[in-house]
C-alpha atoms as a PDB file:
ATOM      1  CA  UNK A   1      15.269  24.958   6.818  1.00  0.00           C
ATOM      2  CA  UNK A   2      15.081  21.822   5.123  1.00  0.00           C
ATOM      3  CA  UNK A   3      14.642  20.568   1.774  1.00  0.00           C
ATOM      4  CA  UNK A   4      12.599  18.450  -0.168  1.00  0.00           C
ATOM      5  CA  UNK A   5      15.821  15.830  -0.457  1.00  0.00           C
ATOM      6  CA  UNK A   6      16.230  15.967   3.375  1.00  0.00           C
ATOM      7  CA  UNK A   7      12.621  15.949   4.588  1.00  0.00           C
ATOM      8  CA  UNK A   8      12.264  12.929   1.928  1.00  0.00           C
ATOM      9  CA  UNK A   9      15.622  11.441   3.852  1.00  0.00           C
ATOM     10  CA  UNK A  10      13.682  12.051   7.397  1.00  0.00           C
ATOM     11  CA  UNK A  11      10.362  10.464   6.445  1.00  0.00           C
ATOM     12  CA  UNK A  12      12.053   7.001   4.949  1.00  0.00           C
ATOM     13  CA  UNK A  13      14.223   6.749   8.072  1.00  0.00           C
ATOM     14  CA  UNK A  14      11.080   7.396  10.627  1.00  0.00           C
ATOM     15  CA  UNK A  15       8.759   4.985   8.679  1.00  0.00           C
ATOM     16  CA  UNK A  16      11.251   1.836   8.451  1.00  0.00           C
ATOM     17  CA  UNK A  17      13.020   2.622  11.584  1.00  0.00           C
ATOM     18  CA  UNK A  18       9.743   2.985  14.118  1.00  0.00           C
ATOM     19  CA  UNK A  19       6.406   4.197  11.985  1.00  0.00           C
ATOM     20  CA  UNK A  20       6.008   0.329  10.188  1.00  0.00           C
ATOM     21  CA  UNK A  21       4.223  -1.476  12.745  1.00  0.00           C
ATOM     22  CA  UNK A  22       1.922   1.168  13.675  1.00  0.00           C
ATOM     23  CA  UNK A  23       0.566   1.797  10.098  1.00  0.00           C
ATOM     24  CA  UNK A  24       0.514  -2.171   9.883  1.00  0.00           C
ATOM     25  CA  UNK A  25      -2.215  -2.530  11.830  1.00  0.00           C
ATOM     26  CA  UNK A  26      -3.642   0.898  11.607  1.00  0.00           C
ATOM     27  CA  UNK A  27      -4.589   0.352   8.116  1.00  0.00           C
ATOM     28  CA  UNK A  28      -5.667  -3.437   9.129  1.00  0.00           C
ATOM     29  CA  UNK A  29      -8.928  -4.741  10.625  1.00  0.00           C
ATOM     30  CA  UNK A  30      -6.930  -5.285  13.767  1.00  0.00           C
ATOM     31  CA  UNK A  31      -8.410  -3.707  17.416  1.00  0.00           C
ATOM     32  CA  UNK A  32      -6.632   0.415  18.063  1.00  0.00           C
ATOM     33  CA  UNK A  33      -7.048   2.871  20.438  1.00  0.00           C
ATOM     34  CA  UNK A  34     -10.072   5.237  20.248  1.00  0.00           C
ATOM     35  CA  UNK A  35      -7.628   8.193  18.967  1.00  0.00           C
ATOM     36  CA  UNK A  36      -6.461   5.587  16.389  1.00  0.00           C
ATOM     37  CA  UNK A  37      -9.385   4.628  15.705  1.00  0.00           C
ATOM     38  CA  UNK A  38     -10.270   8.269  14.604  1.00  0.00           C
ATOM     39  CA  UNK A  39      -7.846   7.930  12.817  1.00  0.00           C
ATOM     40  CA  UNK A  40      -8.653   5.142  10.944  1.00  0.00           C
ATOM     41  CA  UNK A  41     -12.267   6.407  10.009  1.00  0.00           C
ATOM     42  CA  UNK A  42     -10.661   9.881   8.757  1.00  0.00           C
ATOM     43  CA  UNK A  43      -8.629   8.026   6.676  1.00  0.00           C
ATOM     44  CA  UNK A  44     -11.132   5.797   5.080  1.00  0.00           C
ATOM     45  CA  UNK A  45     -13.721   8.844   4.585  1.00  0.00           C
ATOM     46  CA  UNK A  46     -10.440  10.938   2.810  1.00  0.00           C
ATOM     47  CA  UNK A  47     -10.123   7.761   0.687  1.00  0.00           C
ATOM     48  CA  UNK A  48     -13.286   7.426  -0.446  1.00  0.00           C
ATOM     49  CA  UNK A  49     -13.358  11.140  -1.508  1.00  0.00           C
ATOM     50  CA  UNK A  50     -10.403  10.801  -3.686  1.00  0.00           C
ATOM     51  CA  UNK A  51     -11.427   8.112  -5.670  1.00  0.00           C
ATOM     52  CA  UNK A  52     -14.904   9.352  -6.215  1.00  0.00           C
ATOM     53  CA  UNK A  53     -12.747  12.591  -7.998  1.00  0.00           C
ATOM     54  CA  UNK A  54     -11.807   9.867 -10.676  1.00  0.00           C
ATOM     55  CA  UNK A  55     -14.024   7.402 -12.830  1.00  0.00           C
ATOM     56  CA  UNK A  56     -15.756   4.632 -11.688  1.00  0.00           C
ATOM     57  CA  UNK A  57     -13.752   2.595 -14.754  1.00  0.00           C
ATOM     58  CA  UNK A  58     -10.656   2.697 -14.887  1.00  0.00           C
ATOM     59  CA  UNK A  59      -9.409   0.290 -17.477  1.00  0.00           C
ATOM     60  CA  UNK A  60      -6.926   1.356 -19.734  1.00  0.00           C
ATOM     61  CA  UNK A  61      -5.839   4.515 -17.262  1.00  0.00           C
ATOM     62  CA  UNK A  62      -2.424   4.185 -15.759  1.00  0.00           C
ATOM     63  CA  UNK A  63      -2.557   5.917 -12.556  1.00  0.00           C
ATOM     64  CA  UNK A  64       0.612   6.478  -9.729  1.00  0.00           C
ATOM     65  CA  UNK A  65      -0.161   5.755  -6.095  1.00  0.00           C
ATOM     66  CA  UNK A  66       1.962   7.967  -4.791  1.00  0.00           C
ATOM     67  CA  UNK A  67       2.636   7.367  -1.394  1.00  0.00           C
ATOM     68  CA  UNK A  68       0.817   3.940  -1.526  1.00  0.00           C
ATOM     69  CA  UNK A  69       1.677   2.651   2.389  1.00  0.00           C
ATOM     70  CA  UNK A  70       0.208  -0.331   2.857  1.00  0.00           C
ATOM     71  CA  UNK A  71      -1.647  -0.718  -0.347  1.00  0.00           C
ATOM     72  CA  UNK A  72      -5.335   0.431   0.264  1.00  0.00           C
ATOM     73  CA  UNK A  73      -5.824   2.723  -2.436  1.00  0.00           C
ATOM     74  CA  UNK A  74      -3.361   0.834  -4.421  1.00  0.00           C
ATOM     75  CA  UNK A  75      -5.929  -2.030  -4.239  1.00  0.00           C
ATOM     76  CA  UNK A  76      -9.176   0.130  -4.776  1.00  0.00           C
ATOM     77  CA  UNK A  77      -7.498   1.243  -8.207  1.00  0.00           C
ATOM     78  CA  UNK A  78      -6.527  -1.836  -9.264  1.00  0.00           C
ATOM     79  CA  UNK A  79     -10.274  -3.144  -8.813  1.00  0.00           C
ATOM     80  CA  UNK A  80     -11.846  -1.113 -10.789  1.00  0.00           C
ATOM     81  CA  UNK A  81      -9.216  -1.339 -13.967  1.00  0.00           C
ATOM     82  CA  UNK A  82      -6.306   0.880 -13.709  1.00  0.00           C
ATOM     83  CA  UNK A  83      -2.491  -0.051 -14.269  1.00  0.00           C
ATOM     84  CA  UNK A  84      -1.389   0.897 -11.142  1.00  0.00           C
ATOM     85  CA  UNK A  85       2.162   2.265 -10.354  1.00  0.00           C
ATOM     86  CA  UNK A  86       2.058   2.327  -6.620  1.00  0.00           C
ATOM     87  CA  UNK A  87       5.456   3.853  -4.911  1.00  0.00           C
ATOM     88  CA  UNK A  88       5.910   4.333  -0.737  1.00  0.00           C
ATOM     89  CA  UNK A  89       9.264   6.138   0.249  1.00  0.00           C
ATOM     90  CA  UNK A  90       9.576   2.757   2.889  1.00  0.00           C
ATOM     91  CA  UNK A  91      10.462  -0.872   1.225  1.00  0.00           C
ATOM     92  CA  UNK A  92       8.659  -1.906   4.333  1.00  0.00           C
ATOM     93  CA  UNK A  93       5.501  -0.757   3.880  1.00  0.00           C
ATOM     94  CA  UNK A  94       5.920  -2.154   0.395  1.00  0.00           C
ATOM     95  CA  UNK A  95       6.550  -5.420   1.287  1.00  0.00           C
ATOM     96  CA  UNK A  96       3.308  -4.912   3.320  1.00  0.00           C
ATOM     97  CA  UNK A  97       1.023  -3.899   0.560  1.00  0.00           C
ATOM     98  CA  UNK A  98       2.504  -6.454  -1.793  1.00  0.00           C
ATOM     99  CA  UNK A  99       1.446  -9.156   0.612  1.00  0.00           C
ATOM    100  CA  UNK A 100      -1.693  -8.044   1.251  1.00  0.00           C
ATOM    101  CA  UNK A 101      -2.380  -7.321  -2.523  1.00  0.00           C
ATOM    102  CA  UNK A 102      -4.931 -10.547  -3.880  1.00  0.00           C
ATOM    103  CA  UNK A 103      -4.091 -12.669  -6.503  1.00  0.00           C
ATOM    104  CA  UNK A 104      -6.371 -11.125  -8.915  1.00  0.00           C
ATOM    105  CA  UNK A 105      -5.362  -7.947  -9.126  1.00  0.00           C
ATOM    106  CA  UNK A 106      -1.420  -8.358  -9.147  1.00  0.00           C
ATOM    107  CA  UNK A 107      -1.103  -8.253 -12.744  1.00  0.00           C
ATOM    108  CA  UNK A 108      -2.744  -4.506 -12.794  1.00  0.00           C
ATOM    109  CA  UNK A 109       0.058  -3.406  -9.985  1.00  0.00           C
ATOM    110  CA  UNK A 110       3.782  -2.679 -10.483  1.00  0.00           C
ATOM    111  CA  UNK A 111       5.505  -1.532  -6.852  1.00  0.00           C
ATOM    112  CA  UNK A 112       8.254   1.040  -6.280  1.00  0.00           C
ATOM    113  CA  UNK A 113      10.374   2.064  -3.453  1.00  0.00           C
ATOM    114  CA  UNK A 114      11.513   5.560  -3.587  1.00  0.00           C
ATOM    115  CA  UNK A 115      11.023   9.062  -4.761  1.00  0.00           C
ATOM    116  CA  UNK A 116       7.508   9.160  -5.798  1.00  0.00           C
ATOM    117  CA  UNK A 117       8.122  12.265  -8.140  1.00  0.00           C
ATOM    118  CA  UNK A 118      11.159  10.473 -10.237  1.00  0.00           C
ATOM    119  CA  UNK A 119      10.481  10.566 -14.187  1.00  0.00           C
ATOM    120  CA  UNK A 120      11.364   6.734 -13.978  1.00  0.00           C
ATOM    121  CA  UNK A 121       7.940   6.045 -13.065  1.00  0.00           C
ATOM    122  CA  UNK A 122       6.368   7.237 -16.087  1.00  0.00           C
ATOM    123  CA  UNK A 123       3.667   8.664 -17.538  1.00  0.00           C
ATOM    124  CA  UNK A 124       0.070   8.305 -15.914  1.00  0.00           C
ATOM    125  CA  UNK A 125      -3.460   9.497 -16.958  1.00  0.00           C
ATOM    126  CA  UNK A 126      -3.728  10.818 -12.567  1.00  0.00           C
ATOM    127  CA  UNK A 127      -1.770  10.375  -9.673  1.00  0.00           C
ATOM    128  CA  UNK A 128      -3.497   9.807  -6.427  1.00  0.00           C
ATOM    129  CA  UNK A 129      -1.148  11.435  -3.419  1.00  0.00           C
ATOM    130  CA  UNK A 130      -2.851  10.808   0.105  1.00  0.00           C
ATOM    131  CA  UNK A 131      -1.228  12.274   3.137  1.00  0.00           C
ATOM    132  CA  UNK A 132       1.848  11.897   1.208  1.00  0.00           C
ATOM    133  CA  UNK A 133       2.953  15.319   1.100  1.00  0.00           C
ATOM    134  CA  UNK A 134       2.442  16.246   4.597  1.00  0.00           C
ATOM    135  CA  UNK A 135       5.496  17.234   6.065  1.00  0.00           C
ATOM    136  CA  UNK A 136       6.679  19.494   3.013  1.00  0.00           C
ATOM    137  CA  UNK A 137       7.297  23.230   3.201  1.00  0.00           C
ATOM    138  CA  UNK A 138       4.885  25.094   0.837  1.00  0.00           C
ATOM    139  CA  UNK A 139       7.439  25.906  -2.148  1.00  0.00           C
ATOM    140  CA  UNK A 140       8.428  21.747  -1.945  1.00  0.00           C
ATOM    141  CA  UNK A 141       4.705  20.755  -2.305  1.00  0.00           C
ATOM    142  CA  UNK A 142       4.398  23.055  -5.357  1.00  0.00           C
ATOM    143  CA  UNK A 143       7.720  21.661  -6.850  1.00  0.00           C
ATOM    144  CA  UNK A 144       6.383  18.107  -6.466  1.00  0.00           C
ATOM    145  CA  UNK A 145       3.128  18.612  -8.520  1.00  0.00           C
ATOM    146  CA  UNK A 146       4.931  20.551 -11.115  1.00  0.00           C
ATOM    147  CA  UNK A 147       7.090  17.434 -11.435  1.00  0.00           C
ATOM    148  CA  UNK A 148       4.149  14.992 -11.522  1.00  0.00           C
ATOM    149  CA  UNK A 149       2.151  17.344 -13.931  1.00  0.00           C
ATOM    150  CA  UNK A 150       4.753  17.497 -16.497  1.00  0.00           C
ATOM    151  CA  UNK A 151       3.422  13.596 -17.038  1.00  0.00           C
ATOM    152  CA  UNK A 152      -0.065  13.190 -15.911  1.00  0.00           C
ATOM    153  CA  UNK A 153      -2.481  14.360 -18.724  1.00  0.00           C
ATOM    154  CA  UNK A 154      -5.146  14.138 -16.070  1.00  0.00           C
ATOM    155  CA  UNK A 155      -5.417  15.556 -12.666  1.00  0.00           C
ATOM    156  CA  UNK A 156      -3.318  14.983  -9.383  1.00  0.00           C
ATOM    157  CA  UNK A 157      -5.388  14.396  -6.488  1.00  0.00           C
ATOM    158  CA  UNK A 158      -3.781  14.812  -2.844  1.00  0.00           C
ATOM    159  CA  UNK A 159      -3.969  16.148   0.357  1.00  0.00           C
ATOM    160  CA  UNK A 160      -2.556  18.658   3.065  1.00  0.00           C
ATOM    161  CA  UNK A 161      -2.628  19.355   6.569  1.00  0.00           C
ATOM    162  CA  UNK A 162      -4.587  22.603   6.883  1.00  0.00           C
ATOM    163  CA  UNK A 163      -3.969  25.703   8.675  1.00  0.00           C
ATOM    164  CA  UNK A 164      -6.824  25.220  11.563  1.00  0.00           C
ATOM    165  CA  UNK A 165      -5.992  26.694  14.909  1.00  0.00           C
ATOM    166  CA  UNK A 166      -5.476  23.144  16.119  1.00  0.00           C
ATOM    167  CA  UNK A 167      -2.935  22.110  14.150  1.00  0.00           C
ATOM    168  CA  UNK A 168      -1.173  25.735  13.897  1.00  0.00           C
ATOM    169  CA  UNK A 169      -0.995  25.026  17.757  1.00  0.00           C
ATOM    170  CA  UNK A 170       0.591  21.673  17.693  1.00  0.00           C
ATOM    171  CA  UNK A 171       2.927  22.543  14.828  1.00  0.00           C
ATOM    172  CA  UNK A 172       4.017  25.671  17.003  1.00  0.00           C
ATOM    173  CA  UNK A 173       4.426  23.777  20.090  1.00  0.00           C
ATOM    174  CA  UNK A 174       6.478  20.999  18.213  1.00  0.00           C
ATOM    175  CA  UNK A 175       8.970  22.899  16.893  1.00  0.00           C
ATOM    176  CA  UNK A 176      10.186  24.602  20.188  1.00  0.00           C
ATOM    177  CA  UNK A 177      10.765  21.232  21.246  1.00  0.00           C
ATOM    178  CA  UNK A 178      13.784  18.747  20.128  1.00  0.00           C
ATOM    179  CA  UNK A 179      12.327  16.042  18.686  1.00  0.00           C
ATOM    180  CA  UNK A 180      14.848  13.008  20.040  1.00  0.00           C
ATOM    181  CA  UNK A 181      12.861  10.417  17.682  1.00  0.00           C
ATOM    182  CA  UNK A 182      13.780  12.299  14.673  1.00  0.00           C
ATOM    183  CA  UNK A 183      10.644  11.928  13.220  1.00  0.00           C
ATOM    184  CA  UNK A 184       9.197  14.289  11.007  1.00  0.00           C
ATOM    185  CA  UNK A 185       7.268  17.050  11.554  1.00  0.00           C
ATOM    186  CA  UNK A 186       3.192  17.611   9.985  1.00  0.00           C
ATOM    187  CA  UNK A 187       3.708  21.480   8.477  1.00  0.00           C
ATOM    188  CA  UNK A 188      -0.154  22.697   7.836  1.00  0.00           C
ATOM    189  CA  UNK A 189      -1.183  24.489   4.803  1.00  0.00           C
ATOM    190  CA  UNK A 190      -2.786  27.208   3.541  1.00  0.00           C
ATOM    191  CA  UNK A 191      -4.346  25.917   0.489  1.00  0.00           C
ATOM    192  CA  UNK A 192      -4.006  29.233  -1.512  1.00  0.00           C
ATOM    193  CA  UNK A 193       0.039  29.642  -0.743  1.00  0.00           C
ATOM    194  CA  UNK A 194       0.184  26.493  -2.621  1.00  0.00           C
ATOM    195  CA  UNK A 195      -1.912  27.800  -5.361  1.00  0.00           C
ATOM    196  CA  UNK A 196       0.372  30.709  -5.795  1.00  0.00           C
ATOM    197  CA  UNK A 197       3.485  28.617  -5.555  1.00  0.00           C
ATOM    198  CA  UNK A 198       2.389  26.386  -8.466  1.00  0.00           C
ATOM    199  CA  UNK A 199       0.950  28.814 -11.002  1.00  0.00           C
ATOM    200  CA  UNK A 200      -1.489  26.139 -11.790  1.00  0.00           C
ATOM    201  CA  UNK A 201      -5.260  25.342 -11.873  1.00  0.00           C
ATOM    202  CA  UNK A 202      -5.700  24.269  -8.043  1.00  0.00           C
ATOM    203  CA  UNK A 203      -9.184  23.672  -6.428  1.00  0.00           C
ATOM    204  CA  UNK A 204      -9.978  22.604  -2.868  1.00  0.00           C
ATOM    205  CA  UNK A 205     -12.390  19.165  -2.773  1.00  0.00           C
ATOM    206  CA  UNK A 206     -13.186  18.730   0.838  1.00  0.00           C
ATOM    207  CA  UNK A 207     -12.044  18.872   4.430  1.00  0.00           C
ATOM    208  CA  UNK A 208     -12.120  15.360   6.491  1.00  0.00           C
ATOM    209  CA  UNK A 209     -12.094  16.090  10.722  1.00  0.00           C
ATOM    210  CA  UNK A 210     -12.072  13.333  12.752  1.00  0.00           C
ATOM    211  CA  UNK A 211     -10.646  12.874  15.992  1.00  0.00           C
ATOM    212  CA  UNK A 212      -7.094  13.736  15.655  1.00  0.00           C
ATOM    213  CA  UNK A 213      -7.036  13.204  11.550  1.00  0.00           C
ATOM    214  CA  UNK A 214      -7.958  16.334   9.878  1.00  0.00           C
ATOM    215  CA  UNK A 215      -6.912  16.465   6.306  1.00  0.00           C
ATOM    216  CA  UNK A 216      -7.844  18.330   3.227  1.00  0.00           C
ATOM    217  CA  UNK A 217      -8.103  17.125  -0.057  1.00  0.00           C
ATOM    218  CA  UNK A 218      -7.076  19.654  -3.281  1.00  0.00           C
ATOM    219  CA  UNK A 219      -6.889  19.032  -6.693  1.00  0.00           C
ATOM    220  CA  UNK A 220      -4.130  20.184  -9.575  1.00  0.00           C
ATOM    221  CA  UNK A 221      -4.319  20.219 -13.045  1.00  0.00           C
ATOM    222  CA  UNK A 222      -1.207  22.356 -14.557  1.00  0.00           C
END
């Protein structure tokens, strides 16, 4: 069973190896297939939710992006005042967000490729994790938000894949399978495993299912 080091390894290697084009233009205005395109509306609607869990000003809040892809939440924080420290495992989708990033707001935004959880990042007031921790095991998740908590005085927002029968059944089917494209593997959730696992304050937010993106959105405070 792999770790969180390896998994971490995995995901880089998938995303700047083969994943980079396909995020590209799935989180641009650019034409996708209907399944995509389910996708891409799941996506938004999780988005949304998270930032309404944080105040509508955000000036003088230093907040992580963790996970940032191709910049969309990065660029929703830094509009409405927040330093944003915005970090993607893949320099590629970095580059992406950087470039897409206006003018105005690049003062409020500092990018990082790498380990989203390393202490070199800072302190922030909440992180923001979207989809970012979907391929941990359980007791990796937990370890994660322990490691953010320790220095965010607010609240980490962030999502899991969870445990509906039609996930359960991919996941199951996927791993009697070898996967030749070595990419990694979605591992659903039960939300209250995590809760156990982290000994923390934990609270579910809401469930987005659409199409083929169903994603739900918890809340930690240690």
């Amino acid at each position: 069973m792999q770790d969180y080091s390896a998994t971490l390894s995995r995901v880089e290697d998938y995303f700047d190896r083969s994943a980079t084009k396909v995020w590209e233009r799935l989180t641009s205005d650019a034409p996708v297939s209907r399944i995509r395109q389910t996708v891409r509306e799941g996506r938004d609607r999780m988005r949304a939710i998270m930032l309404s869990r944080l105040p509508a000003d955000l000036r003088g809040c230093r907040v992580l992006d963790a996970g940032c892809g191709t910049g969309l939440m990065t660029a929703e924080l830094a509009a409405r005042g927040a330093d944003v420290v915005a970090v993607d495992i893949s320099p590629q989708l970095i580059a992406i967000a950087e470039q897409r990033l206006t003018e105005d707001l690049r003062p409020r935004v500092t990018f990082a490729s790498g380990d989203m959880t390393c202490a070199s990042h800072g302190r922030f007031d909440f992180v923001m994790a979207m989809d970012s921790l979907i391929y941990y095991r359980t007791p990796d998740i937990a370890q994660a938000l322990r490691k953010l908590a320790d220095r965010t005085s607010g609240h980490i927002t962030f999502t899991v894949a969870p445990r509906t029968p039609f996930l359960m059944t991919f996941f199951t089917i996927g791993k009697a399978f070898p996967r030749a494209d070595r990419s990694p593997t979605m591992i659903p959730q039960d939300w209250r495993a995590i809760a156990r696992h982290t000994g923390g304050d934990l609270a579910k937010v809401e469930r987005v299912s659409r199409g083929f993106y169903i994603s739900e959105c918890l809340e930690y405070r240690a």
